[in-house]
C-alpha atoms as a PDB file:
ATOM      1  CA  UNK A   1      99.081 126.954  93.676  1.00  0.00           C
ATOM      2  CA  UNK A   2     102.556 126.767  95.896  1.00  0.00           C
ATOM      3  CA  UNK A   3     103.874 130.382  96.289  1.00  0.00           C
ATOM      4  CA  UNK A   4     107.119 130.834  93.570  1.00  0.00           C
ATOM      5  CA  UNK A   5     109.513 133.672  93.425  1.00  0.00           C
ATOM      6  CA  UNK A   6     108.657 136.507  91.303  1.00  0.00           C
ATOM      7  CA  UNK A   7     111.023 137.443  89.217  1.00  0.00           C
ATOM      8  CA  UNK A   8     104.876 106.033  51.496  1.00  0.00           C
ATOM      9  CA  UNK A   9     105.313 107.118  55.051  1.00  0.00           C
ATOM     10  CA  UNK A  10     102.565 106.208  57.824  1.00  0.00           C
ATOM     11  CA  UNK A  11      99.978 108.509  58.127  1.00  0.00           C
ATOM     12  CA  UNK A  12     100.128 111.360  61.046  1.00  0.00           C
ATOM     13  CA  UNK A  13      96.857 111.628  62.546  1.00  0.00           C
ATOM     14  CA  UNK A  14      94.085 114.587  61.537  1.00  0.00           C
ATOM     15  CA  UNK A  15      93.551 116.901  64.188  1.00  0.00           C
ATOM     16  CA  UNK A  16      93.230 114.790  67.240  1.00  0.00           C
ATOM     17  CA  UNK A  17      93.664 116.446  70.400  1.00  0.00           C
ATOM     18  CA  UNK A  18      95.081 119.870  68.652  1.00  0.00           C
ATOM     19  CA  UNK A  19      91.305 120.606  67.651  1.00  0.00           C
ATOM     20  CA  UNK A  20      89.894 119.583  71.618  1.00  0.00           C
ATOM     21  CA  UNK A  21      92.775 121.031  73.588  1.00  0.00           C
ATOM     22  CA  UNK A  22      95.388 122.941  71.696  1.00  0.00           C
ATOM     23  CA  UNK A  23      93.268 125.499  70.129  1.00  0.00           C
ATOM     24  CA  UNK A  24      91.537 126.168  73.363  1.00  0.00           C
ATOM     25  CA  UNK A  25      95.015 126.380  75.878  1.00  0.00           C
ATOM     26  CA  UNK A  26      96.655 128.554  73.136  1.00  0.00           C
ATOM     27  CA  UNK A  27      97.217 128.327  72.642  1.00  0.00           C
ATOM     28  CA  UNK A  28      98.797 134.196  74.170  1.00  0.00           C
ATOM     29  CA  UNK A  29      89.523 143.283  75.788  1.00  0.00           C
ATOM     30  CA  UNK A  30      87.908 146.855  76.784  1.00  0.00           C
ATOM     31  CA  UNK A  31      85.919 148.561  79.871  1.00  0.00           C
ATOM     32  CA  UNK A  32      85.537 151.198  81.939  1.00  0.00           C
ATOM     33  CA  UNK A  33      87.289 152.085  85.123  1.00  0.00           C
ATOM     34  CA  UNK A  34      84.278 150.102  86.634  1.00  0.00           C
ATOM     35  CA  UNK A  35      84.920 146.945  84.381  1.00  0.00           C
ATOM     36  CA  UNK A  36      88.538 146.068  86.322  1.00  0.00           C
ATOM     37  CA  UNK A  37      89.076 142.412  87.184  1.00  0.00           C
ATOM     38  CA  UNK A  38      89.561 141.061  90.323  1.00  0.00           C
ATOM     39  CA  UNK A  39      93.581 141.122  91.210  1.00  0.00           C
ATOM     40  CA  UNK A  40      96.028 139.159  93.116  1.00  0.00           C
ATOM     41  CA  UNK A  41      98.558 141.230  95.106  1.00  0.00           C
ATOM     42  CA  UNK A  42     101.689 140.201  96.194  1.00  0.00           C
ATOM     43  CA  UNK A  43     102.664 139.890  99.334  1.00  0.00           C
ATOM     44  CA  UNK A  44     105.440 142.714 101.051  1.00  0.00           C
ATOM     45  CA  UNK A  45     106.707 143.228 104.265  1.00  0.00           C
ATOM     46  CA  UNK A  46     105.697 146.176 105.999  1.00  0.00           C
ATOM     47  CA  UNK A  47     108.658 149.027 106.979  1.00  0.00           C
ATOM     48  CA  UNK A  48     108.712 149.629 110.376  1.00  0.00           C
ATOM     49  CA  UNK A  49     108.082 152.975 111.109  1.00  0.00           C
ATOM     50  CA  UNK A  50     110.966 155.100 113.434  1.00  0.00           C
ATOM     51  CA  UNK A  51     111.648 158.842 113.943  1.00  0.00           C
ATOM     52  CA  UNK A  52     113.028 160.727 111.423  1.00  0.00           C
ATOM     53  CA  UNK A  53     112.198 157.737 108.477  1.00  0.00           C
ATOM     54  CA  UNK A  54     110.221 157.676 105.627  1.00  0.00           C
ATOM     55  CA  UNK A  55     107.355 155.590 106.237  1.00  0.00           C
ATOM     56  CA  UNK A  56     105.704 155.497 102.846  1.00  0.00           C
ATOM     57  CA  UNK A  57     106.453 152.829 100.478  1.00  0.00           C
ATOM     58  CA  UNK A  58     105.154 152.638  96.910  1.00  0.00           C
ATOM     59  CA  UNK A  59     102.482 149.663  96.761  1.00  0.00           C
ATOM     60  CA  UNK A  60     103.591 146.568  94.889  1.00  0.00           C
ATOM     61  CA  UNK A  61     101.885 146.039  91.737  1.00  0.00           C
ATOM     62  CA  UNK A  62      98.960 143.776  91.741  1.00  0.00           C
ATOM     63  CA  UNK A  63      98.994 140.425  89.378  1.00  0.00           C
ATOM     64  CA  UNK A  64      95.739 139.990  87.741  1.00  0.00           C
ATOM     65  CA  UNK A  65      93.668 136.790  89.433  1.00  0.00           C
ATOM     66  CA  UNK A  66      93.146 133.183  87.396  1.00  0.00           C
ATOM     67  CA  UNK A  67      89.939 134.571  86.091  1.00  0.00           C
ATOM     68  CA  UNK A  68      89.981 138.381  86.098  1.00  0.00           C
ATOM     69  CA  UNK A  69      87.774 140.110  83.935  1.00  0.00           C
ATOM     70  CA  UNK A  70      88.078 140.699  81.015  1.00  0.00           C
ATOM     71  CA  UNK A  71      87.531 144.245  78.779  1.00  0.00           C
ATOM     72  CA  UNK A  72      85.033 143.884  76.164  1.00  0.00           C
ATOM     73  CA  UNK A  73      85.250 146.711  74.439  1.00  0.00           C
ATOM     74  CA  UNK A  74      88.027 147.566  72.156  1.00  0.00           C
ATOM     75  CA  UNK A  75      89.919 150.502  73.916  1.00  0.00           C
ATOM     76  CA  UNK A  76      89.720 148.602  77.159  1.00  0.00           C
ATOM     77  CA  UNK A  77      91.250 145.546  75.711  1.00  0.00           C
ATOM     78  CA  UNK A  78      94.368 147.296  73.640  1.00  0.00           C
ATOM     79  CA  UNK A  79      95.073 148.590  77.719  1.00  0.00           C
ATOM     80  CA  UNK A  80      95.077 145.135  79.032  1.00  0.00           C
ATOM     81  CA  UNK A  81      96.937 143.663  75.974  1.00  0.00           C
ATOM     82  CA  UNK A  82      99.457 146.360  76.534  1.00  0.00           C
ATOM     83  CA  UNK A  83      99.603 146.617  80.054  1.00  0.00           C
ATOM     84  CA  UNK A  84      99.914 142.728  80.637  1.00  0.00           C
ATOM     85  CA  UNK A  85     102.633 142.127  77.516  1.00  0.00           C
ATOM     86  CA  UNK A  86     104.688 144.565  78.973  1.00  0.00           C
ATOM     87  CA  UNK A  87     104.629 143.429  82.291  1.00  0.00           C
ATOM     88  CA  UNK A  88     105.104 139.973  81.013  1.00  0.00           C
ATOM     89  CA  UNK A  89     107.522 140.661  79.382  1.00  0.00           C
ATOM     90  CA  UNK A  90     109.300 142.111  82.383  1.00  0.00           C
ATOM     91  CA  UNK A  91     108.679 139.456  84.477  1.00  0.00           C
ATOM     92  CA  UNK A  92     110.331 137.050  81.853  1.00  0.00           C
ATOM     93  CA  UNK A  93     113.666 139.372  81.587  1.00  0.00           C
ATOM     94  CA  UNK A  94     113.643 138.735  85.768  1.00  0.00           C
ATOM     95  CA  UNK A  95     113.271 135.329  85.294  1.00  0.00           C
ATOM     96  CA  UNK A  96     115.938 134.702  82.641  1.00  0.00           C
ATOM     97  CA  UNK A  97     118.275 137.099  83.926  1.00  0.00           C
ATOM     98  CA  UNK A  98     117.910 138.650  80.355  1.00  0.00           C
ATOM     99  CA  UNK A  99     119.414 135.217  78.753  1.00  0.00           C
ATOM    100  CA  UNK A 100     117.865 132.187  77.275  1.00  0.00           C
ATOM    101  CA  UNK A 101     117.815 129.713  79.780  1.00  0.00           C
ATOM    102  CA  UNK A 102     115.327 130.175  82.310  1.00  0.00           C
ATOM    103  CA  UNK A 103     115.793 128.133  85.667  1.00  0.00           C
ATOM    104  CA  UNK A 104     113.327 125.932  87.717  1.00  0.00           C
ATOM    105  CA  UNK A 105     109.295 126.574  86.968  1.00  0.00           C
ATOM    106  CA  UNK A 106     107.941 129.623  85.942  1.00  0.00           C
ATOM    107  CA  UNK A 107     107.617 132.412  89.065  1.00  0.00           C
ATOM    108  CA  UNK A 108     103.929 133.601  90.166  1.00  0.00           C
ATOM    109  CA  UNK A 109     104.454 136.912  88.015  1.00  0.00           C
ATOM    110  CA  UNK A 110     104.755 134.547  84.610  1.00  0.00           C
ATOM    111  CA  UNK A 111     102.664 132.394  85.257  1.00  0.00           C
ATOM    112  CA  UNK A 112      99.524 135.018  86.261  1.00  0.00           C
ATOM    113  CA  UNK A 113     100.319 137.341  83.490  1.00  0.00           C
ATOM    114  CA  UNK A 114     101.029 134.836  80.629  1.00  0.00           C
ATOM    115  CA  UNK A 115      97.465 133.221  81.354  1.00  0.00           C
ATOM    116  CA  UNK A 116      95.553 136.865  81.479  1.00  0.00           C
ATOM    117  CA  UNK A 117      97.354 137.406  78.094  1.00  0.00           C
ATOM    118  CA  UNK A 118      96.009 134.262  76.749  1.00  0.00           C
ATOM    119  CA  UNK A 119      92.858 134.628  78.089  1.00  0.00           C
ATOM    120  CA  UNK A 120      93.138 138.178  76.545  1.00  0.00           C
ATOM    121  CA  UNK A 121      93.872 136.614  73.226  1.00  0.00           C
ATOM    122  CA  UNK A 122      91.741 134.029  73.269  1.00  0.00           C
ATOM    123  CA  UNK A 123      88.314 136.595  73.801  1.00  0.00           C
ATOM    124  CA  UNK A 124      89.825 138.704  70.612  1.00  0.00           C
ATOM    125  CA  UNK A 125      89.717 135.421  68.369  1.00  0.00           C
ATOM    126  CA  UNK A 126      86.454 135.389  69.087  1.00  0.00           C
ATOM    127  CA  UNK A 127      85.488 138.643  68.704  1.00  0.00           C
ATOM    128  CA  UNK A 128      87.103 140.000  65.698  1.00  0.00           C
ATOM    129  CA  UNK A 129      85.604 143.405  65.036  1.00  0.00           C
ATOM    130  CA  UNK A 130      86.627 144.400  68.773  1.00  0.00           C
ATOM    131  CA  UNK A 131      90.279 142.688  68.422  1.00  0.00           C
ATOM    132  CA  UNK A 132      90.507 144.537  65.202  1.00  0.00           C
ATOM    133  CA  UNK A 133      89.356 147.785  66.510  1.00  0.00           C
ATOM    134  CA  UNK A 134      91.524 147.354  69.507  1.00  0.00           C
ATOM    135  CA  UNK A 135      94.629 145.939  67.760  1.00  0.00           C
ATOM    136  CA  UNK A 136      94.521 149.457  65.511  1.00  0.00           C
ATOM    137  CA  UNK A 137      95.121 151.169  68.910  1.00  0.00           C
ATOM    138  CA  UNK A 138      98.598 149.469  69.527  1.00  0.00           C
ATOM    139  CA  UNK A 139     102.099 149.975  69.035  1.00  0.00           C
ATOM    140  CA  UNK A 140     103.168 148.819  65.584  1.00  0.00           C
ATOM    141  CA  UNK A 141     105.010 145.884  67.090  1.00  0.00           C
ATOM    142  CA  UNK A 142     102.514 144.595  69.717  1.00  0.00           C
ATOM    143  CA  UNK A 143      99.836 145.280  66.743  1.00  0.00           C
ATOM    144  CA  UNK A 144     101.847 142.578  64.765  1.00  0.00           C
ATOM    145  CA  UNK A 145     102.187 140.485  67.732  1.00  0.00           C
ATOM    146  CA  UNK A 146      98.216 140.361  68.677  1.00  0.00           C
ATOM    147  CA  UNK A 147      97.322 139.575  64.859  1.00  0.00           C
ATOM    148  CA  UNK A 148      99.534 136.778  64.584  1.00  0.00           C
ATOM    149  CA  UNK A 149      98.289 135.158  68.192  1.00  0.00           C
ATOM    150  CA  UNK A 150      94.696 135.620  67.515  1.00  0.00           C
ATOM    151  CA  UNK A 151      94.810 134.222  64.069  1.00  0.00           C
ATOM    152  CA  UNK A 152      96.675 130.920  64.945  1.00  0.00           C
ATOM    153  CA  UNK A 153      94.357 130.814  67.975  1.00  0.00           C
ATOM    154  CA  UNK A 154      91.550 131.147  65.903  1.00  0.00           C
ATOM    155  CA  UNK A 155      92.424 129.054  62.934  1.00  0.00           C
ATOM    156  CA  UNK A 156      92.902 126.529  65.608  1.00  0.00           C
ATOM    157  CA  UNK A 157      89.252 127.242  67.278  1.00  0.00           C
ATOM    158  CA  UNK A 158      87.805 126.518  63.735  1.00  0.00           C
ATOM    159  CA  UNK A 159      89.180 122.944  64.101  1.00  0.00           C
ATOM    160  CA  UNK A 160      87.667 122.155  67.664  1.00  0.00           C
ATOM    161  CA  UNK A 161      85.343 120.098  68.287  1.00  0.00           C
ATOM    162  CA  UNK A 162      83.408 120.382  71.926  1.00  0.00           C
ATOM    163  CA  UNK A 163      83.684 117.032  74.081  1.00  0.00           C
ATOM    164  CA  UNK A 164      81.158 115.619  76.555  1.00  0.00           C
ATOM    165  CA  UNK A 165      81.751 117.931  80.004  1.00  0.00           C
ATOM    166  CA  UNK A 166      82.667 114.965  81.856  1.00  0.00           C
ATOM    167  CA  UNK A 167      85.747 113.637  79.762  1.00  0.00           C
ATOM    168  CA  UNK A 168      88.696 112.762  81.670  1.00  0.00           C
ATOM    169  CA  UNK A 169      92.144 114.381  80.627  1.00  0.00           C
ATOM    170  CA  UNK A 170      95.385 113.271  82.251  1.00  0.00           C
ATOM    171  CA  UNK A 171      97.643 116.496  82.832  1.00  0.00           C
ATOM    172  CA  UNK A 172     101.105 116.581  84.829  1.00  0.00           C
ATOM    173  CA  UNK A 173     103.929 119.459  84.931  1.00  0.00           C
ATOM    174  CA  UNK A 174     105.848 119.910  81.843  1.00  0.00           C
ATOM    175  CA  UNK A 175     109.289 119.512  81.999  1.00  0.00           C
ATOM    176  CA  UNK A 176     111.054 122.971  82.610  1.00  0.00           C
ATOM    177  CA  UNK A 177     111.439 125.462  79.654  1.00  0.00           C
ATOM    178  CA  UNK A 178     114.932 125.435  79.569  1.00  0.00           C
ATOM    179  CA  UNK A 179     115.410 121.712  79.294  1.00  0.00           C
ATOM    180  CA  UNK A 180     112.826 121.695  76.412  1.00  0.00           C
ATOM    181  CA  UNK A 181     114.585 124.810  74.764  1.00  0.00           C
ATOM    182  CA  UNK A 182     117.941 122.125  74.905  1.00  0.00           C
ATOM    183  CA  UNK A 183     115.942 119.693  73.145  1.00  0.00           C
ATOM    184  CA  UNK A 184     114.704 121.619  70.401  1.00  0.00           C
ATOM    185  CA  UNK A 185     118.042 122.946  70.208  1.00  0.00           C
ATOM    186  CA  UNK A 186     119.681 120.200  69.680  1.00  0.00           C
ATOM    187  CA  UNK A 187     117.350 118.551  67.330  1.00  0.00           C
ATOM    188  CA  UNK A 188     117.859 121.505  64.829  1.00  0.00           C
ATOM    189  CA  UNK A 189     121.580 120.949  65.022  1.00  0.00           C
ATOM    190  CA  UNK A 190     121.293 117.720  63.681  1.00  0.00           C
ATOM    191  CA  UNK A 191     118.134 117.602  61.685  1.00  0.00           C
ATOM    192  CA  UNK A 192     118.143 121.436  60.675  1.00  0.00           C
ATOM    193  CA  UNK A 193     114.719 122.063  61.790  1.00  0.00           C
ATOM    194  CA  UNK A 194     114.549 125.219  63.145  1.00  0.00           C
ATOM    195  CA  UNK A 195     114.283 125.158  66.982  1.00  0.00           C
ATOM    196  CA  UNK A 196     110.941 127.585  67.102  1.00  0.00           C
ATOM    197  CA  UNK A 197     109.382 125.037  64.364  1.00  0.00           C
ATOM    198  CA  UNK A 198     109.769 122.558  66.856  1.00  0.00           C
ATOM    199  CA  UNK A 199     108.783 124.240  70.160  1.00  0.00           C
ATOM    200  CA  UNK A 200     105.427 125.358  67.770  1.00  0.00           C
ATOM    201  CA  UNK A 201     104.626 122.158  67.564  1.00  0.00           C
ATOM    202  CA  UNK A 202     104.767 120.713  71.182  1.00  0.00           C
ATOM    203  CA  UNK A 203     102.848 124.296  72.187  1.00  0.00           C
ATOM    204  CA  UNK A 204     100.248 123.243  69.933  1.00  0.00           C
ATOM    205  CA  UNK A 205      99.890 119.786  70.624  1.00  0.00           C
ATOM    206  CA  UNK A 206      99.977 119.423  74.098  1.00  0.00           C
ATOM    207  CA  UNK A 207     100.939 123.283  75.592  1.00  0.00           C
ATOM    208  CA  UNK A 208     104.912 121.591  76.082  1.00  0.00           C
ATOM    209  CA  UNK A 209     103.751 118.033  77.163  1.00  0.00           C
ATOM    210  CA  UNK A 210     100.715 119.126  80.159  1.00  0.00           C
ATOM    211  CA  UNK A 211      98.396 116.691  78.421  1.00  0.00           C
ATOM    212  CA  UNK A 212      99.455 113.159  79.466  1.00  0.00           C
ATOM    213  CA  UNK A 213      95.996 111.493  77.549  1.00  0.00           C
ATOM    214  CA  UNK A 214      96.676 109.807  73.802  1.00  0.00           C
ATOM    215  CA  UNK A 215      94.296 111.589  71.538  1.00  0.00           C
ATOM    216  CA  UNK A 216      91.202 110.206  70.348  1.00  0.00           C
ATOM    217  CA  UNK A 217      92.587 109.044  67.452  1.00  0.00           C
ATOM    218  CA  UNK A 218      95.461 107.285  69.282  1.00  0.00           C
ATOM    219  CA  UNK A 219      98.584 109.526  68.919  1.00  0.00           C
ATOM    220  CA  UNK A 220     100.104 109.743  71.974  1.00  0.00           C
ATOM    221  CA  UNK A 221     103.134 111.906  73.676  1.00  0.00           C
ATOM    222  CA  UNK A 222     104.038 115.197  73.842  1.00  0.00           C
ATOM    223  CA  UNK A 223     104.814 115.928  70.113  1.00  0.00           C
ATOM    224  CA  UNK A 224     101.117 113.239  69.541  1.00  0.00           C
ATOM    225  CA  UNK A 225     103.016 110.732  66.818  1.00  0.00           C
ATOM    226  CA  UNK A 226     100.688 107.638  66.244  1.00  0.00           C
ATOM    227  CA  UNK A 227     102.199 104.217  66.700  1.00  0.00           C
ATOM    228  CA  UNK A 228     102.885 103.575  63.148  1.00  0.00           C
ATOM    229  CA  UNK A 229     104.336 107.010  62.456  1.00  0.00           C
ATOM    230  CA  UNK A 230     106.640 106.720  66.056  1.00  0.00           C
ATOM    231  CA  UNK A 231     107.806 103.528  65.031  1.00  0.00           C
ATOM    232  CA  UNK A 232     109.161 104.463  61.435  1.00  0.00           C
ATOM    233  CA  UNK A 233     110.962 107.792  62.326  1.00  0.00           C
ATOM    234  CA  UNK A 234     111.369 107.637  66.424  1.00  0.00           C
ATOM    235  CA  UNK A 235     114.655 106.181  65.978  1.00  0.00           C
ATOM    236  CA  UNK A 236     113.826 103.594  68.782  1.00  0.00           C
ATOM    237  CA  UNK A 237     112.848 106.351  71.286  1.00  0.00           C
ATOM    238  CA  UNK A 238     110.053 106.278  74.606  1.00  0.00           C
ATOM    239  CA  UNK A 239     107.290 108.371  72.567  1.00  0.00           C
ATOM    240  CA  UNK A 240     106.753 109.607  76.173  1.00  0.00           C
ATOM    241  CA  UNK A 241     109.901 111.436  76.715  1.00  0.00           C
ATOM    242  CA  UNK A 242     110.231 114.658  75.365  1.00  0.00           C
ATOM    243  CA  UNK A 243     114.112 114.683  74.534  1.00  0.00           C
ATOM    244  CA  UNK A 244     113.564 111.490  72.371  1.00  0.00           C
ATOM    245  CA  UNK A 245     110.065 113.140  70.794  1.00  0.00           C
ATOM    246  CA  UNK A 246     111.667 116.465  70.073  1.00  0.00           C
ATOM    247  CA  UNK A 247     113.616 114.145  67.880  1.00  0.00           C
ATOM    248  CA  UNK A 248     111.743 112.253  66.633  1.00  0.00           C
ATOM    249  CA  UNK A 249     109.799 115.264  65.091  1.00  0.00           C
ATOM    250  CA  UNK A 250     112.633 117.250  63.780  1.00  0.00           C
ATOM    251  CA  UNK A 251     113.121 113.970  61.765  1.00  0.00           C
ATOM    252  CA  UNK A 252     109.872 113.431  60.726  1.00  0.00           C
ATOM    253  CA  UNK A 253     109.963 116.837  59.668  1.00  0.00           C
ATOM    254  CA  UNK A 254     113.211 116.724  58.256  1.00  0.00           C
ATOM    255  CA  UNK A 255     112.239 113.567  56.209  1.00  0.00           C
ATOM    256  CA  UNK A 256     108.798 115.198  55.172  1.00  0.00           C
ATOM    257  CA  UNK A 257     110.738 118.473  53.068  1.00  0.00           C
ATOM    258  CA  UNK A 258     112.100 120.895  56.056  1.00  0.00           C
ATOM    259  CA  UNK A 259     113.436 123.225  56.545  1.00  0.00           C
ATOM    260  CA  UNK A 260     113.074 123.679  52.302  1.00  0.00           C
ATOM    261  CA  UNK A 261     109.670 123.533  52.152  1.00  0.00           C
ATOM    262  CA  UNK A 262     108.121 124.221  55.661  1.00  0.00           C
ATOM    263  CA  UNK A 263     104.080 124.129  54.772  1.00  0.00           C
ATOM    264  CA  UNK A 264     104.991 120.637  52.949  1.00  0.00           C
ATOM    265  CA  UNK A 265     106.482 119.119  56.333  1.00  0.00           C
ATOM    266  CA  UNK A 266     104.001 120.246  58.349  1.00  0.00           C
ATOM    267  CA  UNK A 267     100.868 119.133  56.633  1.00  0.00           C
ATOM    268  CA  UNK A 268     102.574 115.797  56.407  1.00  0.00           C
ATOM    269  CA  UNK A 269     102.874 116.348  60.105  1.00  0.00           C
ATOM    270  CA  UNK A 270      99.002 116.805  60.604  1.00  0.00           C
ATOM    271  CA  UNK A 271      97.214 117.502  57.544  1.00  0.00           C
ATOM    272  CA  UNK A 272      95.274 120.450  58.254  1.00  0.00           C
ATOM    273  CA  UNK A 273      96.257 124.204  56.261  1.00  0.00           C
ATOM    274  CA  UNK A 274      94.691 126.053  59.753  1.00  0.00           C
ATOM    275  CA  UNK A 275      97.080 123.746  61.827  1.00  0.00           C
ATOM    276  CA  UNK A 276     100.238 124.723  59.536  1.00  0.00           C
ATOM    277  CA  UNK A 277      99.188 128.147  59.787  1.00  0.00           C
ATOM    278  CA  UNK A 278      98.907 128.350  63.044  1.00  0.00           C
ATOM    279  CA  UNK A 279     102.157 126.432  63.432  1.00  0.00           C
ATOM    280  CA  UNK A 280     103.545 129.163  61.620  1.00  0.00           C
ATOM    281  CA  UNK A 281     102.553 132.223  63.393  1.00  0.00           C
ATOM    282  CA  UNK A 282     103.724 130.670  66.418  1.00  0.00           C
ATOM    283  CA  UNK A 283     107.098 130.093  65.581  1.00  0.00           C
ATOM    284  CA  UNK A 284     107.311 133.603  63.752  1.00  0.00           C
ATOM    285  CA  UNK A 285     106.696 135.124  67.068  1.00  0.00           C
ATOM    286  CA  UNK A 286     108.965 133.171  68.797  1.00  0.00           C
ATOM    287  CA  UNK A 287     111.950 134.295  66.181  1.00  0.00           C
ATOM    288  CA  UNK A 288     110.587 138.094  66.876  1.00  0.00           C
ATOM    289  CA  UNK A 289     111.336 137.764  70.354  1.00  0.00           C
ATOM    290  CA  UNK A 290     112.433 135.003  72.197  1.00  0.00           C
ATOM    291  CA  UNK A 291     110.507 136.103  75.211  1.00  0.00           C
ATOM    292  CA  UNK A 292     107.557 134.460  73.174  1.00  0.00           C
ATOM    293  CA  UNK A 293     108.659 131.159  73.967  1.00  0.00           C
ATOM    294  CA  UNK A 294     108.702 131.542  77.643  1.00  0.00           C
ATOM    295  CA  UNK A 295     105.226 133.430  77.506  1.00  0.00           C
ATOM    296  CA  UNK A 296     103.361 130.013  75.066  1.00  0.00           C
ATOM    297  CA  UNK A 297     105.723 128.193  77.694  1.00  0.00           C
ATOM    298  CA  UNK A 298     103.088 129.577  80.511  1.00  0.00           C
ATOM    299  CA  UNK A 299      99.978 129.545  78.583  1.00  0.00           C
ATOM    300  CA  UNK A 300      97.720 126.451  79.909  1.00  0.00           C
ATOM    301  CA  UNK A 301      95.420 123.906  78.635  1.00  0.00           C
ATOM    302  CA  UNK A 302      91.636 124.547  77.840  1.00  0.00           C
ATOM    303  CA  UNK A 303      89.315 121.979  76.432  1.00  0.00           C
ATOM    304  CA  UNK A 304      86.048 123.010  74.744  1.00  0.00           C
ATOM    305  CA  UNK A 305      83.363 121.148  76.070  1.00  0.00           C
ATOM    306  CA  UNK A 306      79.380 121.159  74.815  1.00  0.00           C
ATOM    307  CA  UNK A 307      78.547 123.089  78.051  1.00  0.00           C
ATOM    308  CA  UNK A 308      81.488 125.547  77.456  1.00  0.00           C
ATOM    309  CA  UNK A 309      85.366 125.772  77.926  1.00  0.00           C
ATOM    310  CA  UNK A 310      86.950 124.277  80.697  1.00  0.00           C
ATOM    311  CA  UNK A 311      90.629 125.156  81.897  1.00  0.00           C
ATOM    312  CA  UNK A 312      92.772 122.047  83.040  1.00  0.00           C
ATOM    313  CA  UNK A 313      95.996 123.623  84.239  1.00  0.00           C
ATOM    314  CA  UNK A 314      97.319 126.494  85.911  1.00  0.00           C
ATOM    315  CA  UNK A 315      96.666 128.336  89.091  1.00  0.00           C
END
């Protein structure tokens, strides 16, 4: 990983890649003293030491490795949960300067602590009694936060279905968050779809446009419209770009009963109630704090394969 700064319409398809790779890349618990993960530090200059200076420094904070360890029991996971959003969230007020448009790729500091806290998330959808144990331990707020991401991670768990170990996936860089956040934007200006709505969907379909493949049902792009469906309502769009997809959603969307009737326009958009709930939660946390959209932003892909999960992107 390079070293960043820190700081009668045609019929969608039924959960195509969503069920293979968005439930499992989703798509943001609890030991002992003895049970802490491995850790990347960051790297700091030493102070020279002179006469008459201070030569202690305070250490700099370690950034929890790719695959740290994580708590299984409850009390240790509502420490990690609250430990890593907070420092998350931290390192996403650095990197937007406290506004909404963040510049260039995500630093080191997002990127490491927005995958822990997915990988945090992802064990408590799993695990229910423990999440729910350790979720009662929280802060009121982060308590609402962890329910709502473990529930649209899990309703979209109980629509995978494993793949053979060796598939092939085609991955590549999304485009950066704040040219997507223009997109979506600007397709609720015209189509009044609300902008979180829209950045739900292209988290959950292909984590913001990392999965390159066409599902196996044949959608294709980063919102996944199938030919028939891109052809009547992507306005003569490249289904591969996302400015012309983001589109081509909100007015799909748009046509299909939002922003009236949200649940109606987005199980015409993939006709699944776990995928519209899911969809939901998202975007609701997104609305609570726009940090959210930076932290899905730097979740990664996973694939469930029959010999386990597999991670595709990230450091």
């Amino acid at each position: 990983m390079e070293v960043r700064p820190q700081h009668p319409r045609p019929s969608r398809r039924i959960v195509a890649l969503v069920a293979a790779v968005a439930a499992f890349a989703g798509t943001a618990a609890c030991g002992s003293p003895t049970d802490s993960a491995p850790v990347r530090q960051r790297s700091a200059a030493s102070p020279s030491a002179t006469a008459g200076e201070a030569t202690a420094q305070p250490p700099e904070e370690e950034l929890p490795a790719p695959d740290a360890k994580i708590p299984k029991n409850a009390a240790g996971l509502a420490t990690a949960l609250e430990e890593t959003t907070a420092r998350l969230n931290d390192a996403i007020d650095a990197w937007t300067d406290g506004g909404e448009a963040a510049p260039g790729e995500p630093p080191e500091d997002v990127e490491l602590l927005a995958l822990h806290q997915q990988r945090l998330y992802r064990h408590a959808a799993r695990h229910p009694e423990v999440a729910s144990r350790a979720f009662a331990r929280l802060p009121k707020a982060l308590a609402a936060q962890a329910k709502d991401n473990t529930e649209a991670i899990r309703e979209l768990l109980a629509l995978a279905r494993p793949i053979k170990p060796d598939a092939v996936f085609k991955t590549r860089r999304p485009r950066p968050a704040a040219e997507l956040l223009g997109y979506f934007k600007r397709a609720e200006r015209r189509f009044g779809v609300e902008w979180e709505v829209l950045a739900a969907v292209m988290f959950a379909e292909t984590k913001f446009g990392r999965v390159r493949s066409d599902s196996h049902a044949g959608a294709q792009g980063p919102m996944q419209f199938m030919p028939a469906t891109w052809r009547a309502y992507g306005m003569g769009g490249d289904v591969q770009d996302p400015r012309d997809v983001v589109m081509g959603a909100a007015n799909y969307l748009k046509a299909s009963g939002a922003p009236r009737d949200y649940r109606r326009a987005l199980h015409a958009y993939n006709p699944s109630q776990a995928y519209v709930n899911a969809i939901q939660l998202h975007a609701r946390q997104i609305k609570r704090d726009p940090r959210a959209y930076y932290a899905y932003y730097a979740w990664q892909v996973f694939v469930l394969t029959t010999e386990g999960e597999r991670r595709l992107t990230g450091p």
